[in-house]
Structures are given as structure tokens and as C-alpha cells.
N, C-alpha and C. Protein backbone atom coordinates (compact mmCIF):
# COMPACT_ATOMS: atom_id res chain seq x y z
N UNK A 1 79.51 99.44 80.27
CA UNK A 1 79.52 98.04 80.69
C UNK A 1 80.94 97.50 80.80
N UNK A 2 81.80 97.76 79.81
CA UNK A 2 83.10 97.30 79.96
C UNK A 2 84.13 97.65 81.06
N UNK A 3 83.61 99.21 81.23
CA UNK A 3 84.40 99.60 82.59
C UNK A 3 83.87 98.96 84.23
N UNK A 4 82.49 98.44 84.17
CA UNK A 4 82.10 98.13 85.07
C UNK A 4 82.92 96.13 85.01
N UNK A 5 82.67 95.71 83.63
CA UNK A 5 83.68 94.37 83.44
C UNK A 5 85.41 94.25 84.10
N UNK A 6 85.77 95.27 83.41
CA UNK A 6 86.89 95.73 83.96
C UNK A 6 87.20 96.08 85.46
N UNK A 7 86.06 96.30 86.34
CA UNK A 7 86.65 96.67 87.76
C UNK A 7 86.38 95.24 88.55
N UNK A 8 85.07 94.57 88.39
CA UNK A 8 84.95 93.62 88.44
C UNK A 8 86.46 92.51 88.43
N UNK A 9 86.50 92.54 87.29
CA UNK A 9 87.92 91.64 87.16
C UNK A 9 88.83 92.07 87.85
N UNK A 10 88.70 93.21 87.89
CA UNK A 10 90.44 93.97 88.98
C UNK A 10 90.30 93.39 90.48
N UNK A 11 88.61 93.56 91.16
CA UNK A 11 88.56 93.03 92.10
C UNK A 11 88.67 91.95 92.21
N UNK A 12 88.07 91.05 91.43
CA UNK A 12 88.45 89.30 91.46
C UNK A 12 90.06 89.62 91.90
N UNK A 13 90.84 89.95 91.15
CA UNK A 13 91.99 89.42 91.17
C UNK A 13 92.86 90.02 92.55
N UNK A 14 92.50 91.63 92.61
CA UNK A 14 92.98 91.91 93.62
C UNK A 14 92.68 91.08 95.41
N UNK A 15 91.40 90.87 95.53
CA UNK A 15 91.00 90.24 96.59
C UNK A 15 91.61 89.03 96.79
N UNK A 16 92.91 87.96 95.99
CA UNK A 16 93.25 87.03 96.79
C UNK A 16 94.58 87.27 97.34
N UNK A 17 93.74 86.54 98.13
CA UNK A 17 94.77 87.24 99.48
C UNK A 17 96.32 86.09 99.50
N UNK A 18 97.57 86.57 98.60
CA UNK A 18 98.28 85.83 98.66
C UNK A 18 99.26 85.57 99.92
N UNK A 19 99.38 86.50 100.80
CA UNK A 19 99.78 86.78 101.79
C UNK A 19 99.40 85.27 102.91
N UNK A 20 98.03 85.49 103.09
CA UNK A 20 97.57 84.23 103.56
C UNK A 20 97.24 82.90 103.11
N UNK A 21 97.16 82.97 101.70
CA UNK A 21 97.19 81.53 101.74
C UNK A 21 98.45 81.07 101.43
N UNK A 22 99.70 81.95 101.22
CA UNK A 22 101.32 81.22 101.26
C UNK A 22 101.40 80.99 102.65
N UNK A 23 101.43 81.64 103.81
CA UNK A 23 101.76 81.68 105.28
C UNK A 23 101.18 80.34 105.88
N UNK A 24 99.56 79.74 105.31
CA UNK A 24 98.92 79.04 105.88
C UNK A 24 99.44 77.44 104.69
N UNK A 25 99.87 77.57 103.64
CA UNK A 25 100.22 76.54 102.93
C UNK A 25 101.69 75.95 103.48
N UNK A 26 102.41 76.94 103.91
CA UNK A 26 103.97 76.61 103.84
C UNK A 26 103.98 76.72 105.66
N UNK A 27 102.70 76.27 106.45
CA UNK A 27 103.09 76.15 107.92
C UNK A 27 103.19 77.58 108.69
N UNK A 28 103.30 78.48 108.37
CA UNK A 28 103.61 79.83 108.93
C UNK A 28 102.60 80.20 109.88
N UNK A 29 101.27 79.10 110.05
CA UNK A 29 100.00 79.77 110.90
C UNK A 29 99.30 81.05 110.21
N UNK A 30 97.92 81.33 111.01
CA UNK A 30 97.62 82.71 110.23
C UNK A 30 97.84 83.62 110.12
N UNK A 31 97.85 84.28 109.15
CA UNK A 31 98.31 85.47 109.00
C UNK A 31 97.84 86.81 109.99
N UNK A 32 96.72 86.16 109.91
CA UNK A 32 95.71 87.62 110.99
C UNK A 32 96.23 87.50 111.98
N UNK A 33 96.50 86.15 112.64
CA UNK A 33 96.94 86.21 114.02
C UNK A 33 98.40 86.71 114.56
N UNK A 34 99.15 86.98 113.47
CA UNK A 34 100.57 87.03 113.30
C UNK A 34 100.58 88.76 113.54
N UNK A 35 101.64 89.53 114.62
CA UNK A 35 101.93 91.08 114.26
C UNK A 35 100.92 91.77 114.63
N UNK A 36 101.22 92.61 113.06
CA UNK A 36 99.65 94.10 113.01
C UNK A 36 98.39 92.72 112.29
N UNK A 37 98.52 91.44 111.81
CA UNK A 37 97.37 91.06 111.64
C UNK A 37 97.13 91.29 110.25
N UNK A 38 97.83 92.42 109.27
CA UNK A 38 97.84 92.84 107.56
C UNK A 38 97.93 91.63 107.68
N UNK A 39 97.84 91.18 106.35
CA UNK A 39 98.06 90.06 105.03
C UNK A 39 99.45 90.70 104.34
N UNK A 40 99.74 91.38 104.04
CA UNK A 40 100.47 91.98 103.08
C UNK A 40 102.23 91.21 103.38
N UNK A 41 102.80 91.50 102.27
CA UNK A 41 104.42 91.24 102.84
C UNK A 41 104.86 91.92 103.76
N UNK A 42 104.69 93.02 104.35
CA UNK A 42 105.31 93.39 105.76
C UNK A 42 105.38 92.50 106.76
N UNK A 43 103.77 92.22 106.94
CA UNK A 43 103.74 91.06 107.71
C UNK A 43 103.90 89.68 107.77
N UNK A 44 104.18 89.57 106.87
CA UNK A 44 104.55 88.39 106.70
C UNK A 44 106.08 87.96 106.95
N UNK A 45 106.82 89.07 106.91
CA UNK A 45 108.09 88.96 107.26
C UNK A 45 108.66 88.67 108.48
N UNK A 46 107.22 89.08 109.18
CA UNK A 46 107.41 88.60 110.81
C UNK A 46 107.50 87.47 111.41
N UNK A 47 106.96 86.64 110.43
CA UNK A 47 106.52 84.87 110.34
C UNK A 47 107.74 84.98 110.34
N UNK A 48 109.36 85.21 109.82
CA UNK A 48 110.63 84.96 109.58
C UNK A 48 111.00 84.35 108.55
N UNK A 49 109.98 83.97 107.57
CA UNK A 49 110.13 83.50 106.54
C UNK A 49 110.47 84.62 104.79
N UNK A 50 111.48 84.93 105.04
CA UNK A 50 111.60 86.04 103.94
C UNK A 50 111.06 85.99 102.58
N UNK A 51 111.83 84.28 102.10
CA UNK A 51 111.01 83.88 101.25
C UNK A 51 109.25 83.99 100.78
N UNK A 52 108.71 83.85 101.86
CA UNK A 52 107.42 83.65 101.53
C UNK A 52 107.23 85.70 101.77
N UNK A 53 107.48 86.16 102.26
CA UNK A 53 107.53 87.64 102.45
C UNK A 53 107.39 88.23 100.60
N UNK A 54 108.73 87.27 100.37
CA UNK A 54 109.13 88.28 98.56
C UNK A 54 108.17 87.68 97.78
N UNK A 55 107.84 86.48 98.11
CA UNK A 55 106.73 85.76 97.00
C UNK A 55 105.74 86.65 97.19
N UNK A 56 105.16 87.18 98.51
CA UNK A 56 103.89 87.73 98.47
C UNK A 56 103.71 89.29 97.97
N UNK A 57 104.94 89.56 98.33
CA UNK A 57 105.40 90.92 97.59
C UNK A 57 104.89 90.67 96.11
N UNK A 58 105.87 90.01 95.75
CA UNK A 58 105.77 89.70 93.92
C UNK A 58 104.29 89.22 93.73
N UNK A 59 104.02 88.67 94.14
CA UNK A 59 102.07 87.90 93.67
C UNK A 59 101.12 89.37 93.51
N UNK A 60 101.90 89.84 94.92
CA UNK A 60 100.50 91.66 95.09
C UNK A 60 100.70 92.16 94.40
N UNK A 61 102.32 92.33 94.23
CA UNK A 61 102.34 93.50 92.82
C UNK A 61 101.88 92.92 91.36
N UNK A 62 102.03 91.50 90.93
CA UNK A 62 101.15 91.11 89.86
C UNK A 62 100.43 91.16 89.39
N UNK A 63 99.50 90.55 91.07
CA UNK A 63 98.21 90.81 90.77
C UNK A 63 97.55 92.21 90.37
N UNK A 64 98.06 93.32 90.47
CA UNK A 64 98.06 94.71 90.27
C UNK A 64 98.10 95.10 88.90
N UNK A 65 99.03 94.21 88.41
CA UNK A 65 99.73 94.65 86.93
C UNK A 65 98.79 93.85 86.45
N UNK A 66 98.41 92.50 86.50
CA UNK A 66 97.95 91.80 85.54
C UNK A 66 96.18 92.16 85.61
N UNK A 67 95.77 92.83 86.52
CA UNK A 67 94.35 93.40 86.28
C UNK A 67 94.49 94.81 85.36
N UNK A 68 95.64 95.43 85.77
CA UNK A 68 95.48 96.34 84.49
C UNK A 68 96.16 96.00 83.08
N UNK A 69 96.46 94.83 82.92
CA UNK A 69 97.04 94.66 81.52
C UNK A 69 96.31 94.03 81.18
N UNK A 70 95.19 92.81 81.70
CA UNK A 70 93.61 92.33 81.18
C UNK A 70 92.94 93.27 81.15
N UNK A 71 92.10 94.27 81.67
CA UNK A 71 91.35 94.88 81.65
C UNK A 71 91.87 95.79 80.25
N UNK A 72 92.86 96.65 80.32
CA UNK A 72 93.15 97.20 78.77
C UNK A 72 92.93 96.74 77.86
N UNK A 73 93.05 94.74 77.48
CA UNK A 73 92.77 94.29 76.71
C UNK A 73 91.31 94.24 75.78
N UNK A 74 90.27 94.52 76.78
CA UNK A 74 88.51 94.41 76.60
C UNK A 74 87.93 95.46 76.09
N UNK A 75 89.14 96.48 75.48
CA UNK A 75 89.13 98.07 75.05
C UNK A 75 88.33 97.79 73.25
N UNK A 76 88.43 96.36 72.79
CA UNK A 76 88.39 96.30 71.10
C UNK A 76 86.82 96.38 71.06
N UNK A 77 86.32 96.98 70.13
CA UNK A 77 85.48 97.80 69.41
C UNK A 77 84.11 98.78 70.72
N UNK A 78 85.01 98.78 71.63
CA UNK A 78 84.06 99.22 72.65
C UNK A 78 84.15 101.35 72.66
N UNK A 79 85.44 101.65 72.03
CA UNK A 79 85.44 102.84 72.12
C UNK A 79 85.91 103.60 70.77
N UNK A 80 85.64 104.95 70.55
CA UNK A 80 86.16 105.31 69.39
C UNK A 80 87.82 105.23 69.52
N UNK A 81 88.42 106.25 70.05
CA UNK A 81 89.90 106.55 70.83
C UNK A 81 90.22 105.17 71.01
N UNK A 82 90.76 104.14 70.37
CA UNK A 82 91.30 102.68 70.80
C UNK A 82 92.05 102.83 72.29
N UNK A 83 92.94 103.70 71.75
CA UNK A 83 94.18 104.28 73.01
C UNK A 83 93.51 104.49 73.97
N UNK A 84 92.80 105.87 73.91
CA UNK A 84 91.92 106.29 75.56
C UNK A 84 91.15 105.33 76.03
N UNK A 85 90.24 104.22 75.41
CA UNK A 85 89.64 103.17 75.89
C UNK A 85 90.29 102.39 76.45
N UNK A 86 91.51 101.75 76.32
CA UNK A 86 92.49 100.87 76.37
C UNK A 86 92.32 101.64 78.06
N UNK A 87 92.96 102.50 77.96
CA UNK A 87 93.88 103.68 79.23
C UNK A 87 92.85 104.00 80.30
N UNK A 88 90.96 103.91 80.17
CA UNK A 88 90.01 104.11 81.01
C UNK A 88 90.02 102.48 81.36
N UNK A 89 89.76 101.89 80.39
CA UNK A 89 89.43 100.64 81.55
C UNK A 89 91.02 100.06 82.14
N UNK A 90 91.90 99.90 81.53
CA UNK A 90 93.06 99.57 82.86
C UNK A 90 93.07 100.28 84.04
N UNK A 91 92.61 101.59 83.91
CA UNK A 91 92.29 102.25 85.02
C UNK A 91 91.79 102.00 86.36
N UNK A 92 90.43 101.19 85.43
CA UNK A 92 89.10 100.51 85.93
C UNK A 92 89.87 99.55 87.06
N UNK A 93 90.27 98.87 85.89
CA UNK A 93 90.86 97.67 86.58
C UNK A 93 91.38 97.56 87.62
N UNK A 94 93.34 98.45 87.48
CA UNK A 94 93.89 98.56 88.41
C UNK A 94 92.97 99.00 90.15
N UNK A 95 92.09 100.28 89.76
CA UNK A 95 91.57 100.71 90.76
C UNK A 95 90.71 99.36 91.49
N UNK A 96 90.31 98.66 90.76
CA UNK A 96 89.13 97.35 91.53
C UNK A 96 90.18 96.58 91.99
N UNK A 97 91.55 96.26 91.56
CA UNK A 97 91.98 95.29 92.31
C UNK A 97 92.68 95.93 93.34
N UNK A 98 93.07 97.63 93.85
CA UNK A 98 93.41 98.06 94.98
C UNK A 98 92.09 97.83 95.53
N UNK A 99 90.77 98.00 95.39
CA UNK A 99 89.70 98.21 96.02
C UNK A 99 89.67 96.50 96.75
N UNK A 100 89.62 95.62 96.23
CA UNK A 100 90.00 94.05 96.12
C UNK A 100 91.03 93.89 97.01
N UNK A 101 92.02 94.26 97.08
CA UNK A 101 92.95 93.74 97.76
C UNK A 101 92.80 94.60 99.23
N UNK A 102 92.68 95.81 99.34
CA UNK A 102 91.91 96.27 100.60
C UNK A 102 91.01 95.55 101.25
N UNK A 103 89.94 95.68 100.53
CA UNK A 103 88.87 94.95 101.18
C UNK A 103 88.57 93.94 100.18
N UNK A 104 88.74 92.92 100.46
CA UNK A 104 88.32 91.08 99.82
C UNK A 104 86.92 91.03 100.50
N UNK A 105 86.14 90.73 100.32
CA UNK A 105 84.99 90.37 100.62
C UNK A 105 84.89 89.19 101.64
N UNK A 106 86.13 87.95 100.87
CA UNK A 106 86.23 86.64 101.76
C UNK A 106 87.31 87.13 102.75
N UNK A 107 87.51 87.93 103.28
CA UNK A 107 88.04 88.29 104.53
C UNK A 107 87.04 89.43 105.17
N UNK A 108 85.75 89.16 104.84
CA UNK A 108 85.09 90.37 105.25
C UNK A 108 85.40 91.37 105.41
N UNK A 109 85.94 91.83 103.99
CA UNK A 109 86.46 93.28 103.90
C UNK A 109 87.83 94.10 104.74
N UNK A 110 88.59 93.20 105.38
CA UNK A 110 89.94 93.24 105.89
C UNK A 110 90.69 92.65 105.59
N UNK A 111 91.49 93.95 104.44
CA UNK A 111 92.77 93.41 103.72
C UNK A 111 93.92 93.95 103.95
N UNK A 112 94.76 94.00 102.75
CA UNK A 112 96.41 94.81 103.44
C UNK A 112 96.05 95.95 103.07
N UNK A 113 97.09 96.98 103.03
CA UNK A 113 97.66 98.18 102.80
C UNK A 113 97.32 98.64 101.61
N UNK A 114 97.97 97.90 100.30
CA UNK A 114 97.59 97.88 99.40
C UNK A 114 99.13 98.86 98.42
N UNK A 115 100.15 99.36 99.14
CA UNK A 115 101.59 99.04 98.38
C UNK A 115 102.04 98.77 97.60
N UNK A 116 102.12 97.18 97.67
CA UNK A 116 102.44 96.36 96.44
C UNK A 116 101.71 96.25 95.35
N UNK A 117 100.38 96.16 95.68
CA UNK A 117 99.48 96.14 94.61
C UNK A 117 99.47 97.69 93.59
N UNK A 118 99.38 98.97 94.50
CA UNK A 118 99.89 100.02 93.82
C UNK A 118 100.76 99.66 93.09
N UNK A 119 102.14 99.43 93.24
CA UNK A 119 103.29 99.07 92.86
C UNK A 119 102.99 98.50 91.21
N UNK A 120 102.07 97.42 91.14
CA UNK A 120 101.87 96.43 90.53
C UNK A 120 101.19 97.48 89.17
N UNK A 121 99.92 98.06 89.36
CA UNK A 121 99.14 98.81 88.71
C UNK A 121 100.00 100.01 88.11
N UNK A 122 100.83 100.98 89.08
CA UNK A 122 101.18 101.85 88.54
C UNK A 122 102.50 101.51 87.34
N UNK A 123 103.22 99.85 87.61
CA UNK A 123 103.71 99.21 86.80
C UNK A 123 103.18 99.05 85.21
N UNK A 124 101.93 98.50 85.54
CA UNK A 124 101.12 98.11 84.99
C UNK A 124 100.87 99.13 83.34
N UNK A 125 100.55 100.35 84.00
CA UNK A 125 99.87 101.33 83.28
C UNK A 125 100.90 102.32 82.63
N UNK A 126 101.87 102.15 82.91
CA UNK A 126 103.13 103.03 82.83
C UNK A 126 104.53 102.54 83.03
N UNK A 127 105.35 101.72 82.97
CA UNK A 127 106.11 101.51 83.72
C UNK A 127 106.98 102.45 84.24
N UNK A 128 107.74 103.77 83.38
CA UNK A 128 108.62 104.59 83.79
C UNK A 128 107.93 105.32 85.40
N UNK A 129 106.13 104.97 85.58
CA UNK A 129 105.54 105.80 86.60
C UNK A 129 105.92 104.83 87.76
N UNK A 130 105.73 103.57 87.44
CA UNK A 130 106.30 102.48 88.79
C UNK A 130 107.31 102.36 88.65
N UNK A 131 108.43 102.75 88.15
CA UNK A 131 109.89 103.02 88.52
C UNK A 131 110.50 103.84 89.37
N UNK A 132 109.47 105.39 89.03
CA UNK A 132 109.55 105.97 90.19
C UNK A 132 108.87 105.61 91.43
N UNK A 133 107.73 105.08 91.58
CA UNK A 133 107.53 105.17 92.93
C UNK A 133 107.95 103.72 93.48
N UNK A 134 108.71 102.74 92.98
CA UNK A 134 109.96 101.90 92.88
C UNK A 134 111.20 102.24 94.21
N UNK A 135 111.48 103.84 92.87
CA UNK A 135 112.62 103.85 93.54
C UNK A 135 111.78 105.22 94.88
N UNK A 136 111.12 105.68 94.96
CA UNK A 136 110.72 106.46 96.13
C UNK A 136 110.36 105.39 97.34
N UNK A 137 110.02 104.24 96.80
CA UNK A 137 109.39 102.81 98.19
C UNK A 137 110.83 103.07 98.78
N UNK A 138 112.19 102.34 97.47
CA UNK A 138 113.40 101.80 98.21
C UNK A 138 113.79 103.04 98.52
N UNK A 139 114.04 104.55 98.21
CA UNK A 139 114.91 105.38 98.57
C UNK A 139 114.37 105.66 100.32
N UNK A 140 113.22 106.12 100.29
CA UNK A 140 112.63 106.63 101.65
C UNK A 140 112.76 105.46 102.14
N UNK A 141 112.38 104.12 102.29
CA UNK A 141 112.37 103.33 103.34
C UNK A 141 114.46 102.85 103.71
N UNK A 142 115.68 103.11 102.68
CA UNK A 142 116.47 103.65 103.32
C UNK A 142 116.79 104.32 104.30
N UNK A 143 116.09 105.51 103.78
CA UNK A 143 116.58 106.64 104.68
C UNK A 143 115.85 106.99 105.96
N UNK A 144 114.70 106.15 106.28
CA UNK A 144 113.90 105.92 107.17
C UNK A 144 113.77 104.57 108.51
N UNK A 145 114.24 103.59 107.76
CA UNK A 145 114.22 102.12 107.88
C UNK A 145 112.83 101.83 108.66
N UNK A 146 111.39 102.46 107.79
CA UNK A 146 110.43 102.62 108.41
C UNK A 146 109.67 101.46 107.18
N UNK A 147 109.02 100.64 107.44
CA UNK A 147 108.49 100.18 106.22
C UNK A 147 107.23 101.19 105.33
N UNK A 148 106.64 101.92 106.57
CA UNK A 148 105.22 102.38 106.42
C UNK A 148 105.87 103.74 105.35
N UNK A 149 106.79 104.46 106.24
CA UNK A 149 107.60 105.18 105.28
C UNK A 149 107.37 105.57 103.52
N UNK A 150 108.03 104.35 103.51
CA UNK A 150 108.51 103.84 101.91
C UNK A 150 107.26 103.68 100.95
N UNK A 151 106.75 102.50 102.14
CA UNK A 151 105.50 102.27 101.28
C UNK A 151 104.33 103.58 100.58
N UNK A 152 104.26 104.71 101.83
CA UNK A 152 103.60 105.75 101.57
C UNK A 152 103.90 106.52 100.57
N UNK A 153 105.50 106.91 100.71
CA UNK A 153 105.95 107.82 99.31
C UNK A 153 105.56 106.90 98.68
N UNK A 154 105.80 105.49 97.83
CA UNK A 154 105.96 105.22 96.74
C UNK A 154 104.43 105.22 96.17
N UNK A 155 103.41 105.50 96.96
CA UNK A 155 101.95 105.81 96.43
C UNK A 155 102.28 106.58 96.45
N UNK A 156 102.72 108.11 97.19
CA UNK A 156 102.18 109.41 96.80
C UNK A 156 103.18 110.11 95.47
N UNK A 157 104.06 109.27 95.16
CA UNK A 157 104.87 109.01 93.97
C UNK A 157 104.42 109.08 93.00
N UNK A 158 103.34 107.95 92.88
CA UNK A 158 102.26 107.44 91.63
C UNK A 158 101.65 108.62 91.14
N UNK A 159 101.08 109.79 91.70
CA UNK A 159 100.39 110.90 91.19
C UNK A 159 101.50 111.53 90.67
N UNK A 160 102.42 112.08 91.17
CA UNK A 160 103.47 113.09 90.55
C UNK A 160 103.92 112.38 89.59
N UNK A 161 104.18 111.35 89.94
CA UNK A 161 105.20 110.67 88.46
C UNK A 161 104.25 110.68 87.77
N UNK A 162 102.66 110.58 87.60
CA UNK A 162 101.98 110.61 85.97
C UNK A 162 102.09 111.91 85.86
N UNK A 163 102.07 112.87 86.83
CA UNK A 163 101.48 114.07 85.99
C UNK A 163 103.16 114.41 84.92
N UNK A 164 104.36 114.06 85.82
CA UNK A 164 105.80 114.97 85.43
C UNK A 164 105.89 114.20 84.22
N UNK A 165 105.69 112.66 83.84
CA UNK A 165 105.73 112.15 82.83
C UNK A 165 104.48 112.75 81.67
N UNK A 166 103.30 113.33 82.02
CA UNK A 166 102.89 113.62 80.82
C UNK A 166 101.21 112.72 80.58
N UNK A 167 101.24 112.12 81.76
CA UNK A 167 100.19 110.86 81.58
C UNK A 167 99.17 111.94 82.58
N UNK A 168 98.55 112.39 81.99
CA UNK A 168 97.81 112.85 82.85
C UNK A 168 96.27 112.79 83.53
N UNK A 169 95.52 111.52 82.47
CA UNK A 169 94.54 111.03 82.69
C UNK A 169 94.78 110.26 83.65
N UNK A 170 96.13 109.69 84.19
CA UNK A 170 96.20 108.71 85.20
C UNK A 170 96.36 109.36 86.37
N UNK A 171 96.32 110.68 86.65
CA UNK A 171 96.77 111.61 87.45
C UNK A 171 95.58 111.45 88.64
N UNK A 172 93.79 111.96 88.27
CA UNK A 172 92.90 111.84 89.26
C UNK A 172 93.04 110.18 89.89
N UNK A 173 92.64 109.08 89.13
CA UNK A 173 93.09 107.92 89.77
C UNK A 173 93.74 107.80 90.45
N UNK A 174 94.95 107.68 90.04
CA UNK A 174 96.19 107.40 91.13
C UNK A 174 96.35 108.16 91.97
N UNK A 175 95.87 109.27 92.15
CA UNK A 175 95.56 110.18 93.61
C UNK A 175 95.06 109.62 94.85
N UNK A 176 93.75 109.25 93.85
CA UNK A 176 92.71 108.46 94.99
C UNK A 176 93.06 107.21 95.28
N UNK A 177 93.85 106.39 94.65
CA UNK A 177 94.51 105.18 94.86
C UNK A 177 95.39 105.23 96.13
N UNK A 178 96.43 106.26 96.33
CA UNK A 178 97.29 106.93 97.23
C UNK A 178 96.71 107.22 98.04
N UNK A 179 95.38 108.20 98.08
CA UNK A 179 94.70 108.61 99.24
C UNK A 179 93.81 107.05 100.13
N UNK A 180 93.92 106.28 99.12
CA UNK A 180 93.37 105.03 99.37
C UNK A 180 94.45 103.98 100.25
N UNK A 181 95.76 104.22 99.95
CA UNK A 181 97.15 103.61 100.82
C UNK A 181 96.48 104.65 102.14
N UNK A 182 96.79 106.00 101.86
CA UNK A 182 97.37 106.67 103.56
C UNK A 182 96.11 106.46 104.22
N UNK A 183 94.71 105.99 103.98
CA UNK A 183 93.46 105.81 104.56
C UNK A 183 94.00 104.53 105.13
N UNK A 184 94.95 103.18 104.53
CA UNK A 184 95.06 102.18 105.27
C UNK A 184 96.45 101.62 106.17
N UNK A 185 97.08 103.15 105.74
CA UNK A 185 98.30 103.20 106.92
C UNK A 185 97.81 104.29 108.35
N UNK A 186 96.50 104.76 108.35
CA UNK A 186 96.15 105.67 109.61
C UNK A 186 96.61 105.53 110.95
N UNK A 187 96.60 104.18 110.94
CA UNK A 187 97.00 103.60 112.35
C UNK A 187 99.28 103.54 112.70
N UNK A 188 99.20 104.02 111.53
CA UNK A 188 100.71 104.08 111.26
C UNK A 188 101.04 105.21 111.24
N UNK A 189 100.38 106.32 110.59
CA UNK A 189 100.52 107.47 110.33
C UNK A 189 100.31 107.68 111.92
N UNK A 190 99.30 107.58 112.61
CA UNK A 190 99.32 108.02 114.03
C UNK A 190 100.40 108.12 114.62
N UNK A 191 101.24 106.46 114.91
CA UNK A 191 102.46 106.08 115.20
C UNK A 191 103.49 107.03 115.28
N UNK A 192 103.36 107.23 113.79
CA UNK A 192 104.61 108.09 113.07
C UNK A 192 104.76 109.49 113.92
N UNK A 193 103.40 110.03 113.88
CA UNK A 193 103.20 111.48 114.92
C UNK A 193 103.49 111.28 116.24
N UNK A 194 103.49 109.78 117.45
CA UNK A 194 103.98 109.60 118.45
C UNK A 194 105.43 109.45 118.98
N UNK A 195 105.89 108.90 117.49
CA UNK A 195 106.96 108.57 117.62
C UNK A 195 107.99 107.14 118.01
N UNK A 196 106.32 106.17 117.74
CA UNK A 196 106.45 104.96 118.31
C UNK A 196 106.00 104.08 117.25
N UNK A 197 105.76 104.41 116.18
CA UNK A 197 106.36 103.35 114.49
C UNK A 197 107.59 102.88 114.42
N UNK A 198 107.95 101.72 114.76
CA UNK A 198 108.61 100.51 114.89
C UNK A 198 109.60 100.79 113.66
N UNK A 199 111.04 100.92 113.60
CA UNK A 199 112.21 100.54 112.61
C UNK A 199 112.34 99.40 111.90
N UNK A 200 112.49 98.78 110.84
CA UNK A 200 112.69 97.49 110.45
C UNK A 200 114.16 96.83 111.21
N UNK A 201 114.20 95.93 111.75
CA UNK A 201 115.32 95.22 112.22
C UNK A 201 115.49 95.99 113.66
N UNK A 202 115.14 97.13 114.29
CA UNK A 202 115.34 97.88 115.21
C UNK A 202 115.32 96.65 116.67
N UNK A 203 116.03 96.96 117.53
CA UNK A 203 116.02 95.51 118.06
C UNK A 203 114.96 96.00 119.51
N UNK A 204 114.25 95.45 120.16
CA UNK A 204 113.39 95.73 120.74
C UNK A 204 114.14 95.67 122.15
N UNK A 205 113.66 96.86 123.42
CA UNK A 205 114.19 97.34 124.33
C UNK A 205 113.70 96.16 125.45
């Protein structure tokens, strides 16, 4: 019951869509209508408003962290292992609010990417594990100046960094979490194979 409490809550939290209701509070118009149409801070950057870009950044990745740092909390007298209980339902959690922030229900199930919110969770559950895929977002989207890039390593980050750190119950999760990003960059990943995924700042011909 608690793990099912726990995903529950991850989804509550993951599903609001901060992306759109900063863009639509602060004048920016909608978000859907804007670009690729994500919610996420990528797109939002297109509005030209950077500010509201980093806020939404920071809110997704929160919201990420703070479903798995509630959900760990609901661990007391529910399991023998305090620790491993703690470590299954943040799990829970984190995973419902990527599931949440993908698909929101009040957007009929069209959400962002889900990046930041990784970001947020693998923070969340580990921090030395969201440091690395931290620094794999900023290193590859350097050396790429691809946003989709960055964003992808720093999920497929999240698995290696639990296993090399030692965390290895977080290892199947965060797989499928990752496999859960490159399922909502497809249309990017295509790109990427054409050769016609867009540079950040790249100035248009």
C-alpha cells in the first residue's frame, strides 16, 4: 500500500506542469503553441524569456527531488529493513513523478521530456548519482551544443552512476526511467540520425 501511496504522490507532484503555467502567468502565451510544443525548459527558452526557462528548469528538477524525499519519508513502521523501505518507496516516488510529468493527465497525457525531473530524482536518491549525470547533461551538451544531446546522456548517466557508485537497487529503475527519457526524445533521436536536430543558438539559414 505504501508503495502504491508513494507513486501516487510522485505523480501528483510530477504532473504540474510548471513550464506552462510560468509561460501563461508571466504573458509568454502557451506553451503548446510555442516551438516543439514540450512544456519543459527547452522550450520555454524559445518564448526568450531565460528567466522563466531556469525557473522551470529548477521547479522540474524539484519537483523530482521532493517526490523522492516525501515518499522515503512514509518508510516508518511499514518495513523491516528501515533503510531498504526508505530506498523502495523513493523509488516509487521518483518513478510516478517521471511517469507524472510525462504524461499529466490534465494535459491529457502530453508532457515534457522528463530531464529535469530525472535530474531532480536521481538528485533526490543519491546525490553523488545526480552529479554525475549533472555533469554528463553540461559536459555533452558542450561538446554538442545539442540540447537533446545532453539531456539524453545525463539519463543514461543515472544507471551507470548507481551501479559504479555501489547503489545498486537503484540500478533497474533508473534504467527504465532513461529508457523512459529516449522513448520521449524519439522524434529527436530521429533528427539526430538525419542530421537535422537544431544547435542551441545555431543561427537559422
Amino acid at each position: 500500500m505504501s508503495l502504491m501511496v508513494a507513486s501516487v504522490l510522485g505523480y501528483a507532484l510530477g504532473s504540474v506542469p510548471f513550464g506552462l503555467l510560468l509561460t501563461r502567468a508571466f504573458g509568454a502565451g502557451d506553451l503548446r503553441s510555442i516551438g516543439s510544443g514540450n512544456i519543459g525548459a527547452t522550450n520555454v527558452l524559445r518564448t526568450g524569456r531565460k528567466g522563466l526557462a531556469a525557473a522551470t528548469l529548477l521547479l522540474d528538477g524539484g519537483k523530482g527531488a521532493a517526490a523522492v524525499l516525501i515518499a522515503g519519508m512514509l518508510h516508518a513502521g511499514q518495513f523491516a529493513d528501515g533503510a531498504a523501505g526508505a530506498t523502495w518507496l523513493a523509488l516509487a516516488g521518483g518513478a510516478g513523478a517521471m511517469v507524472g510529468h510525462c504524461f499529466p493527465v490534465w494535459l491529457k497525457f502530453k508532457g515534457g521530456k522528463g530531464v529535469a525531473t530525472m535530474l531532480g530524482v536521481a538528485l533526490g536518491l543519491a546525490w553523488p548519482v545526480g552529479l554525475i549525470c549533472l555533469l554528463a547533461w553540461v559536459g555533452m551538451f558542450k561538446l554538442s551544443r545539442i540540447s537533446s544531446v545532453g539531456g539524453m546522456s545525463a539519463a543514461l548517466a543515472a544507471p551507470i552512476g548507481a551501479l559504479a557508485l555501489g547503489h545498486t537497487a537503484m540500478v533497474p529503475v533508473l534504467a527504465a526511467l532513461a529508457a523512459l527519457v529516449l522513448y520521449q526524445h524519439r522524434e529527436n533521436i530521429a533528427r539526430l540520425r538525419a542530421g537535422t536536430e537544431p544547435k542551441v543558438g545555431a543561427k537559422k539559414g
